[in-house]
C-alpha atoms as a PDB file:
ATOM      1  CA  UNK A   1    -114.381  37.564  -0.489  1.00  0.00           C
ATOM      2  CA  UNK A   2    -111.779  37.952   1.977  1.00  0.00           C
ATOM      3  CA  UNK A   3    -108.502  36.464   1.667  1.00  0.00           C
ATOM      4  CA  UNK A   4    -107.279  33.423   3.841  1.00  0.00           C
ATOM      5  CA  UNK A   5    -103.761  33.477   4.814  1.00  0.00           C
ATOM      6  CA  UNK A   6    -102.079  30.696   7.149  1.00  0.00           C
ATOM      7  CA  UNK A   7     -99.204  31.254   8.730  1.00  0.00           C
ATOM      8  CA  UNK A   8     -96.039  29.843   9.925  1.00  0.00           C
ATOM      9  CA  UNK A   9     -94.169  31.419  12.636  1.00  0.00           C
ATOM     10  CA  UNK A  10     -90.303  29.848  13.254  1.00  0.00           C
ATOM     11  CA  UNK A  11     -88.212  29.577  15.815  1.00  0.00           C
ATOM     12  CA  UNK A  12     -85.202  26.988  16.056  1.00  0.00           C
ATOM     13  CA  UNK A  13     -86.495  25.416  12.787  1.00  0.00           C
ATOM     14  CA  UNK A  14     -89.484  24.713  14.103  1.00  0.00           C
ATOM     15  CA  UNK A  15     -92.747  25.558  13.623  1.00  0.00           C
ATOM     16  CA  UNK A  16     -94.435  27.767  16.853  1.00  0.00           C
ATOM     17  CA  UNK A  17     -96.791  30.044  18.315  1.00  0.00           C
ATOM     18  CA  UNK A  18     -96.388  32.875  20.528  1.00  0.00           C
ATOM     19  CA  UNK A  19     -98.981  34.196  23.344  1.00  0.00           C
ATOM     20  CA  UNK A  20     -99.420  37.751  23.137  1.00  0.00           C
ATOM     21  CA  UNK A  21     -95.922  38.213  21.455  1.00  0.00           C
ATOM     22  CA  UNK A  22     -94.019  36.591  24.402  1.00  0.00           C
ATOM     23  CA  UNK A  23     -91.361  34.426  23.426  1.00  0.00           C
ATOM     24  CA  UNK A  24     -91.880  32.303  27.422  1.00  0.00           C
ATOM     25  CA  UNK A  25     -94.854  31.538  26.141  1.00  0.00           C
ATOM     26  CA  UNK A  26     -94.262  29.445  22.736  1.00  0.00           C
ATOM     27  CA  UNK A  27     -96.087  26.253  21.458  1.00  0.00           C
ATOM     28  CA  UNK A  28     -94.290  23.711  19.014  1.00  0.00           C
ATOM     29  CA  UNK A  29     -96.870  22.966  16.663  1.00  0.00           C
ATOM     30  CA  UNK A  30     -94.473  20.681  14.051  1.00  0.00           C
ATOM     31  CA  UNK A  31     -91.097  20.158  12.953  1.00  0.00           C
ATOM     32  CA  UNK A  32     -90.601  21.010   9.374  1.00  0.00           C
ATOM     33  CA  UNK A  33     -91.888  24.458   8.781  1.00  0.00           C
ATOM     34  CA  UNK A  34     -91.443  23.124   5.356  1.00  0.00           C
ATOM     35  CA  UNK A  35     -93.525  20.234   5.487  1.00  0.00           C
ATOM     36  CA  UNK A  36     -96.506  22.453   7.371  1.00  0.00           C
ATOM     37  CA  UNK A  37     -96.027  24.713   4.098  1.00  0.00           C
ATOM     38  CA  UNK A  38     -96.666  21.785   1.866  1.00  0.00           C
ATOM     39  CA  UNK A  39    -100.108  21.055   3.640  1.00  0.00           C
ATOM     40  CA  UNK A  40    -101.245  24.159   2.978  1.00  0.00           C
ATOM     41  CA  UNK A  41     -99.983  24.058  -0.757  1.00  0.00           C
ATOM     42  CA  UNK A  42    -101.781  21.030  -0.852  1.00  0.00           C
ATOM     43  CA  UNK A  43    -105.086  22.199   0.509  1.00  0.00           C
ATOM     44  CA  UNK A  44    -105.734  24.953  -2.202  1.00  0.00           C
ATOM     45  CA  UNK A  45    -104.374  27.973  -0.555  1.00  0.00           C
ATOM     46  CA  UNK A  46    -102.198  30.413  -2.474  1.00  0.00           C
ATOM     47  CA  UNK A  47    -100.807  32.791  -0.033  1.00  0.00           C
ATOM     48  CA  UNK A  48     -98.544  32.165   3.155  1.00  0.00           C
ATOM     49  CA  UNK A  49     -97.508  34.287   6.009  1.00  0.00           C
ATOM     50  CA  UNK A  50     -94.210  33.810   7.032  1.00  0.00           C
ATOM     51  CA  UNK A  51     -92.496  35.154  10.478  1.00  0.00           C
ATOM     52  CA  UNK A  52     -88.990  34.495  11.115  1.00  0.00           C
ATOM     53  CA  UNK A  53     -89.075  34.928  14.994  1.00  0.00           C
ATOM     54  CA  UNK A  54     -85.807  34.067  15.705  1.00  0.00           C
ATOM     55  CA  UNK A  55     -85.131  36.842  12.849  1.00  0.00           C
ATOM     56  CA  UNK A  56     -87.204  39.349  15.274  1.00  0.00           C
ATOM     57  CA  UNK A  57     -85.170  39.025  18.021  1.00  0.00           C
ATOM     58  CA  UNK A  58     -81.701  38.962  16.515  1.00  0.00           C
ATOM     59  CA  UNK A  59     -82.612  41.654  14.303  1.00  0.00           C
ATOM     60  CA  UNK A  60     -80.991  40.078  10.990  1.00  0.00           C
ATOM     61  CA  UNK A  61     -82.994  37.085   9.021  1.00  0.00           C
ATOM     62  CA  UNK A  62     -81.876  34.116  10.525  1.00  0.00           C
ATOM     63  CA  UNK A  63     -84.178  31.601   8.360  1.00  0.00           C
ATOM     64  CA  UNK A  64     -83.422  32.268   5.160  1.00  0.00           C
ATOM     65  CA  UNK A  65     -82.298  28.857   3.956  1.00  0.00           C
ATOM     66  CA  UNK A  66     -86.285  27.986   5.543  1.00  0.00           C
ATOM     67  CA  UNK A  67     -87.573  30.558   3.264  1.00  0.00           C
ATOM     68  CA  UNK A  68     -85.815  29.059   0.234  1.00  0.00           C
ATOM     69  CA  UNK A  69     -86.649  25.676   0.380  1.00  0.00           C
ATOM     70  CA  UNK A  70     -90.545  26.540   0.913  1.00  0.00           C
ATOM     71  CA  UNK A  71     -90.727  28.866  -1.778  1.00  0.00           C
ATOM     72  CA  UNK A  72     -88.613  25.950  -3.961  1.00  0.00           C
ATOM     73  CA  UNK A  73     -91.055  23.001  -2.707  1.00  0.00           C
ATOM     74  CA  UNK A  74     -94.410  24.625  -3.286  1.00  0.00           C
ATOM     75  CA  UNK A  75     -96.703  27.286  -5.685  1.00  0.00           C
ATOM     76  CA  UNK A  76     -97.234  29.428  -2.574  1.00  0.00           C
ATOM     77  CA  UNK A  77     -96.950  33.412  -2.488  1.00  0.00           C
ATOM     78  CA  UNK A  78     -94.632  33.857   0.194  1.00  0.00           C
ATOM     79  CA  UNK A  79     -94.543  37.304   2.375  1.00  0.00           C
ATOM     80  CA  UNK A  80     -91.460  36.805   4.714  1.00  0.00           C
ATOM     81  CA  UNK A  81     -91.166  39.028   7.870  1.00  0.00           C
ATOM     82  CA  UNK A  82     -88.853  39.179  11.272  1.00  0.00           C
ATOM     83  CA  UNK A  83     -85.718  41.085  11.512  1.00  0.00           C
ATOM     84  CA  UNK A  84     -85.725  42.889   8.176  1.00  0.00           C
ATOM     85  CA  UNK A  85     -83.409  45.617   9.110  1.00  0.00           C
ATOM     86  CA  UNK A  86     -80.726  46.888   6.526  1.00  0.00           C
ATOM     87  CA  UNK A  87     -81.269  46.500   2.391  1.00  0.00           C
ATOM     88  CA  UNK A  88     -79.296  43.738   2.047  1.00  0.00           C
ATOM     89  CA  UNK A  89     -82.023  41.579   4.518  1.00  0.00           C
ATOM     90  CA  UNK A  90     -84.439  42.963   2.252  1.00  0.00           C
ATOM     91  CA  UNK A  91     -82.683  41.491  -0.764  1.00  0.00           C
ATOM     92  CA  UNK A  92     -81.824  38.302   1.051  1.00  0.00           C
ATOM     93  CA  UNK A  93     -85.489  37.277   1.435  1.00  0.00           C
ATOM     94  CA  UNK A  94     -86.100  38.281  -2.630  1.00  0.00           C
ATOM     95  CA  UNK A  95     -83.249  36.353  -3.565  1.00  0.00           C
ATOM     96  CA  UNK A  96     -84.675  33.269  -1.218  1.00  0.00           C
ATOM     97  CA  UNK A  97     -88.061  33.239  -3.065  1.00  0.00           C
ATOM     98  CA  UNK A  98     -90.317  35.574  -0.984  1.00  0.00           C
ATOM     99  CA  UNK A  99     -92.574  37.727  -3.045  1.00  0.00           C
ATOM    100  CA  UNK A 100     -93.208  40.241  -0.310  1.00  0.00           C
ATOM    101  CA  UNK A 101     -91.379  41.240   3.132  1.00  0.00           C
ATOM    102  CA  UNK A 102     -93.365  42.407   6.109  1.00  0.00           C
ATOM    103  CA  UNK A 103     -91.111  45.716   7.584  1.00  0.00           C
ATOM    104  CA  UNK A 104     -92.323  47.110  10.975  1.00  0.00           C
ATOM    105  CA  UNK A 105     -89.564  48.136  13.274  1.00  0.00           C
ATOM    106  CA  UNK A 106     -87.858  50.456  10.435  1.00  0.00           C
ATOM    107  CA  UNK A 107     -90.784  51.975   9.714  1.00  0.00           C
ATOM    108  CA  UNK A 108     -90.650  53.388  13.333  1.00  0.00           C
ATOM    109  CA  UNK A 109     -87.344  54.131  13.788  1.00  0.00           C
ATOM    110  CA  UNK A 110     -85.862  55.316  10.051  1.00  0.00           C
ATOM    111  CA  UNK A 111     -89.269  56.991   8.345  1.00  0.00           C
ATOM    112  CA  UNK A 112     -86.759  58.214   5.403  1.00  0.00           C
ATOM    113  CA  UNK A 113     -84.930  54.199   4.845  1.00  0.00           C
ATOM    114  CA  UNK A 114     -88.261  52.705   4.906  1.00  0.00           C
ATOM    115  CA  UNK A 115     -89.689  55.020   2.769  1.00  0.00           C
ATOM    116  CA  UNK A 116     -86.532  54.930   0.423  1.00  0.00           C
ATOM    117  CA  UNK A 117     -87.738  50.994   0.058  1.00  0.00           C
ATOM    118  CA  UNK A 118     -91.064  52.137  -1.192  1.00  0.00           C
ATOM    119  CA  UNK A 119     -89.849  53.857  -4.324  1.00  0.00           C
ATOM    120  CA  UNK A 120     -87.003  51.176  -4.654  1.00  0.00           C
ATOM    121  CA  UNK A 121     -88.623  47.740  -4.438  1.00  0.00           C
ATOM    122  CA  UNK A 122     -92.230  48.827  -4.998  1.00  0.00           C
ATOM    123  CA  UNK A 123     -95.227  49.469  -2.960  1.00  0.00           C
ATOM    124  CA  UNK A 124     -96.329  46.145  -4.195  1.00  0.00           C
ATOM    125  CA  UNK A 125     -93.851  44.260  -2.506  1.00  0.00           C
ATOM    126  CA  UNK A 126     -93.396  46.149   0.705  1.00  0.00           C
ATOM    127  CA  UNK A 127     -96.124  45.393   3.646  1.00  0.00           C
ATOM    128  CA  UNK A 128     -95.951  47.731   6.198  1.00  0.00           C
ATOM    129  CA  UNK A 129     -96.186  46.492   9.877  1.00  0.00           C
ATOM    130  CA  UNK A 130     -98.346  47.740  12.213  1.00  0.00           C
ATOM    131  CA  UNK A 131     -98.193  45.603  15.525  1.00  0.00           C
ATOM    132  CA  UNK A 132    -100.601  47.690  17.951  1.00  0.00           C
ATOM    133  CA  UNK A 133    -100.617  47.384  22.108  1.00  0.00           C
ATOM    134  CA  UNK A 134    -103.374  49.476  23.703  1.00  0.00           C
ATOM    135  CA  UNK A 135    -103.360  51.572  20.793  1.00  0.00           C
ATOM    136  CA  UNK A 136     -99.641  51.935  20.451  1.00  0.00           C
ATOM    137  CA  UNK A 137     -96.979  50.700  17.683  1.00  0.00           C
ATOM    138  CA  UNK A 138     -94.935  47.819  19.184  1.00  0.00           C
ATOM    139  CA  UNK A 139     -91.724  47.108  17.532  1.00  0.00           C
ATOM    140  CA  UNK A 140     -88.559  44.475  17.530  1.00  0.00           C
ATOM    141  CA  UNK A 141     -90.121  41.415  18.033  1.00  0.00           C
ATOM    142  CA  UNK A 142     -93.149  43.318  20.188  1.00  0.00           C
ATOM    143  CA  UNK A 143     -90.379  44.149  23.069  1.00  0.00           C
ATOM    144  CA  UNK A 144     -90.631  47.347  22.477  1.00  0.00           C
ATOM    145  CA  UNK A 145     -93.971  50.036  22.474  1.00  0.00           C
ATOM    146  CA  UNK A 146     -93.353  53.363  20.547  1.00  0.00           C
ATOM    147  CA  UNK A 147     -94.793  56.627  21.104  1.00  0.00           C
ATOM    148  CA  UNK A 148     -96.405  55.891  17.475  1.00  0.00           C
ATOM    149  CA  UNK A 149    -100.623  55.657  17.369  1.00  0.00           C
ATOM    150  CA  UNK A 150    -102.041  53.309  14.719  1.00  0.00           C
ATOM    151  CA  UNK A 151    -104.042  56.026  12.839  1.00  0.00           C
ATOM    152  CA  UNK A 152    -101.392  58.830  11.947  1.00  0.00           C
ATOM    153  CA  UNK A 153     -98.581  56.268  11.834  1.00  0.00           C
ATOM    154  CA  UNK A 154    -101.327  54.722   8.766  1.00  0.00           C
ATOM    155  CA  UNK A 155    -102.232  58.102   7.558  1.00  0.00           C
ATOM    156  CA  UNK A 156     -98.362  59.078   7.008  1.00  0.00           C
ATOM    157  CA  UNK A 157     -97.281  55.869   5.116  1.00  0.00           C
ATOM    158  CA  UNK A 158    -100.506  55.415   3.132  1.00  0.00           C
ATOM    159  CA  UNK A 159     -99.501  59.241   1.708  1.00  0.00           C
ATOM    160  CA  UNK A 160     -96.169  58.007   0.682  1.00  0.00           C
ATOM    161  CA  UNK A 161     -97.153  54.781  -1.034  1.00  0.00           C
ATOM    162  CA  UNK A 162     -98.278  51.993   1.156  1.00  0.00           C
ATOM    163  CA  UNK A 163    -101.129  49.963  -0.002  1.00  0.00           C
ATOM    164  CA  UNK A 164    -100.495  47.034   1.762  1.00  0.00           C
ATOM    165  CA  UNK A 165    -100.817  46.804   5.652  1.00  0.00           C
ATOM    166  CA  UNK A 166    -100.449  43.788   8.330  1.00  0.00           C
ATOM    167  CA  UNK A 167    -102.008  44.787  11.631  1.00  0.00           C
ATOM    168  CA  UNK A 168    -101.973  42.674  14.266  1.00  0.00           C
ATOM    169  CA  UNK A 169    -103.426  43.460  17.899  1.00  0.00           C
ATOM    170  CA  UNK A 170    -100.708  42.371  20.224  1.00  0.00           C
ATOM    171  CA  UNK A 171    -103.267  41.856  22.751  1.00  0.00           C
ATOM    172  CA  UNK A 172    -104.872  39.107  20.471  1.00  0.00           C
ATOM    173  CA  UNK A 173    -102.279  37.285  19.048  1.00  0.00           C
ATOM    174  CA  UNK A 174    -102.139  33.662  20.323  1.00  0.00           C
ATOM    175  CA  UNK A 175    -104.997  33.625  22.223  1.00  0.00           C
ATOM    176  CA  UNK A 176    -108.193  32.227  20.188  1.00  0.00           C
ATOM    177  CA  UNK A 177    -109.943  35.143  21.852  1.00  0.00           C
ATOM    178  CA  UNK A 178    -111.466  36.356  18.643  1.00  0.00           C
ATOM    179  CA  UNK A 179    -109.838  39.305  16.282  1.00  0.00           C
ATOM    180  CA  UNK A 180    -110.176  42.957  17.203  1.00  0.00           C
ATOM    181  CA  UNK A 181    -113.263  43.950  15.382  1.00  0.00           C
ATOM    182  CA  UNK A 182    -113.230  47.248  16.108  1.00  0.00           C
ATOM    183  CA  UNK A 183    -109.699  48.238  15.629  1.00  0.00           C
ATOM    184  CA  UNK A 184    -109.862  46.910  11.545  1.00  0.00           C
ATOM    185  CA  UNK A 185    -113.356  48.346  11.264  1.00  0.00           C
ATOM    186  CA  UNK A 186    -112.050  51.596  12.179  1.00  0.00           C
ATOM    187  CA  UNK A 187    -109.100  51.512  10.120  1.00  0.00           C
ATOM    188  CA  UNK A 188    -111.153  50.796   7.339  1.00  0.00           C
ATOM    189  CA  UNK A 189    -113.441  53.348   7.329  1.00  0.00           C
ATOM    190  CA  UNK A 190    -110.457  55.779   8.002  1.00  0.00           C
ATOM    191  CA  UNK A 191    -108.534  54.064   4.580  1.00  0.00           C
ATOM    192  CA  UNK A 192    -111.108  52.168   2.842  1.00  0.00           C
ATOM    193  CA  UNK A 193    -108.999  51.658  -0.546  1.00  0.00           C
ATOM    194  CA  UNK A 194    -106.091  50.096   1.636  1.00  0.00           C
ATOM    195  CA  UNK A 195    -105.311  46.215   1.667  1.00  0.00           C
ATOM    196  CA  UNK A 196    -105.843  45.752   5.192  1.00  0.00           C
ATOM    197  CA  UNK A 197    -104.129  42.059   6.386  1.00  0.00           C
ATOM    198  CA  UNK A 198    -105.924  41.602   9.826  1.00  0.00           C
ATOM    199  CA  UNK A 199    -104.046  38.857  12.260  1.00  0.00           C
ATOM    200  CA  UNK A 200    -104.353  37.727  15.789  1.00  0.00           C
ATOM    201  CA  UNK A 201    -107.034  36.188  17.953  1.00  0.00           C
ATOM    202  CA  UNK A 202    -109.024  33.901  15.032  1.00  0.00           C
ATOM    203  CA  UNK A 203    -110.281  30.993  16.889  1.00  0.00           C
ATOM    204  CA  UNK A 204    -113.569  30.215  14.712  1.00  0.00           C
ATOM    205  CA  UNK A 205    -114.668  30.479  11.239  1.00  0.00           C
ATOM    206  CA  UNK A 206    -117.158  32.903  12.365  1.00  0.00           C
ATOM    207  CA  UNK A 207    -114.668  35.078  13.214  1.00  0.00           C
ATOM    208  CA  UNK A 208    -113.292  35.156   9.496  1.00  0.00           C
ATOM    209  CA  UNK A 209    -116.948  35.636   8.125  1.00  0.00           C
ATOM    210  CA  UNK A 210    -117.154  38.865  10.572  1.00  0.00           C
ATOM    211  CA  UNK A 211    -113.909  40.288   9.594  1.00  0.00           C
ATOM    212  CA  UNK A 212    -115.144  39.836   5.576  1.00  0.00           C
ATOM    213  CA  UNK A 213    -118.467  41.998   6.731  1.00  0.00           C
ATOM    214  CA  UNK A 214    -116.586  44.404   7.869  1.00  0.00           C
ATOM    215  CA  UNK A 215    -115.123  45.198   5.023  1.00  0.00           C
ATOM    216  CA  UNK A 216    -111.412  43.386   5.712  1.00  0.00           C
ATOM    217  CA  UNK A 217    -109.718  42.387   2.525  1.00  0.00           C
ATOM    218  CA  UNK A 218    -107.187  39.305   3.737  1.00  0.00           C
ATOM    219  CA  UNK A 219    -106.582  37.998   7.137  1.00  0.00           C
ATOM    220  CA  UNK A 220    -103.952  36.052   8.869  1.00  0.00           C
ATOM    221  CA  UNK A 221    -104.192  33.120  10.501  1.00  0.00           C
ATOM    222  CA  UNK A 222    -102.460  30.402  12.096  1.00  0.00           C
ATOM    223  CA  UNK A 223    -102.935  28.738  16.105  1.00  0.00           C
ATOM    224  CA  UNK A 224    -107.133  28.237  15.340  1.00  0.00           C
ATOM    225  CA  UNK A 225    -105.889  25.707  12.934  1.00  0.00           C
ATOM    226  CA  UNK A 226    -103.193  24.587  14.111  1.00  0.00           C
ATOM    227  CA  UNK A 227    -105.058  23.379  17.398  1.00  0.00           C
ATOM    228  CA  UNK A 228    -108.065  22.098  15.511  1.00  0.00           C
ATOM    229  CA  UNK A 229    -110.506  25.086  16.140  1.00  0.00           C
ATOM    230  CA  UNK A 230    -110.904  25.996  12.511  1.00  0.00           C
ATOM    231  CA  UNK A 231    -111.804  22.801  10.150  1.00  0.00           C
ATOM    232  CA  UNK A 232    -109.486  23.593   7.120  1.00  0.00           C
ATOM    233  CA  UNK A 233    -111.879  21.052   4.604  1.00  0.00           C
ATOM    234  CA  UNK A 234    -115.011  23.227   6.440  1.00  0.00           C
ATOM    235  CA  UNK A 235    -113.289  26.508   5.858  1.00  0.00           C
ATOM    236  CA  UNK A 236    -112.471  26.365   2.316  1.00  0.00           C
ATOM    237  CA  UNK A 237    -116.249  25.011   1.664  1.00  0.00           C
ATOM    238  CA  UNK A 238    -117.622  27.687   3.237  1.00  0.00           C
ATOM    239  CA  UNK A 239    -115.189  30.753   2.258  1.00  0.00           C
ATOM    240  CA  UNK A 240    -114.215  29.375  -0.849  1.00  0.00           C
ATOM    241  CA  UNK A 241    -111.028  29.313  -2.858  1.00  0.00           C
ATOM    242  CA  UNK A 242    -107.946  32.421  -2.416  1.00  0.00           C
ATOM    243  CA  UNK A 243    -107.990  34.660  -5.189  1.00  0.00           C
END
């Protein structure tokens, strides 16, 4: 059964999605990133998605204390991500409670450093981001597109270590226009023994019970809910508990 994953994406202490990446186009869905953590404590989940967007574009973790008091407050398995540049922002987001960190950007730009965290931290704790436009990896904050495709950038990291991958379809993200099927089937059946985290474009729960066909072990998800598209009472009935 795939894995459910809600996520809260910060900016200014607040709780907010983006529309394809693009920071003009943000939605305030609470206050208290804190308190939105606690629902979703509170409604059986185990896992949360964290994005520190105002991290992204500074490049430096700029929510930290956020991160701390969630991981204090609730039971939740916290992966942290945005602006994890430099060892010491890796270490900041252990030492606020995050069990994993999401790392994109470094993995573009220093191959050796990023690797380097592999054998230090643990493949375990290390999720490798892959944030695709038309095919491409995007990186700080999805400003940027590298020359990087999605299949050897995969292929390269998965021989060094990585188990543990969060791709997200740029094109998707924040738009309720349904996942990209096709990209996560194909990177499945490329690196079936991988723990593939899909995100961007749920809008239904049909869309969740497509992505577990195809094979997808966990999957991200945050504005269906937040809006009211995805029943959260209907969701867990049907899907059941996280492992």
């Amino acid at each position: 059964m795939i894995q459910l994953i809600p996520a809260i994406d910060i900016i200014g202490g607040e709780c907010v999605r983006l529309t394809k990446g693009d920071y003009d186009q943000k939605t305030v869905y609470g206050s208290s990133p804190v308190d939105m953590a606690a629902r979703f404590d509170a409604l059986g989940f185990k896992r949360l998605h964290i994005v520190d967007l105002d991290g992204a574009k500074s490049k430096h973790i700029v929510n930290a204390d956020t991160l701390r008091q969630i991981t204090e407050k609730t039971s939740l398995v916290v992966d942290f991500g945005g602006g994890i540049k430099t060892e010491d922002d890796i270490q900041t987001a252990f030492s606020n409670g995050a069990s994993m960190v999401t790392i994109g950007s470094v993995a573009v730009t220093h191959r050796e450093m990023f690797t380097s965290w592999l054998d230090e931290f643990g493949a375990e704790r290390i999720i490798l981001g892959a944030d695709v436009r038309n095919g491409k990896i995007s990186i700080n904050g999805w400003k940027e597109d590298s020359a990087e495709d999605i299949l050897p950038f995969l292929d390269y990291y998965i021989n060094k270590g990585v188990t543990n991958v969060l791709c997200t379809d740029i094109s998707k993200d924040g738009t309720l226009a349904g996942p990209a099927f096709s990209l996560y089937e194909q990177i499945m059946k490329a690196f079936p023994s991988i723990n593939l985290i899909a995100s961007g474009g749920v809008s239904k729960l049909e869309d969740l019970k497509e992505l577990d066909r195809i094979g997808v072990p966990s999957v991200v998800f945050g504005k269906a809910v937040y809006e009211g598209k995805i029943n959260i009472n209907m969701l867990i009935q049907d899907m059941g508990q996280q492992q």
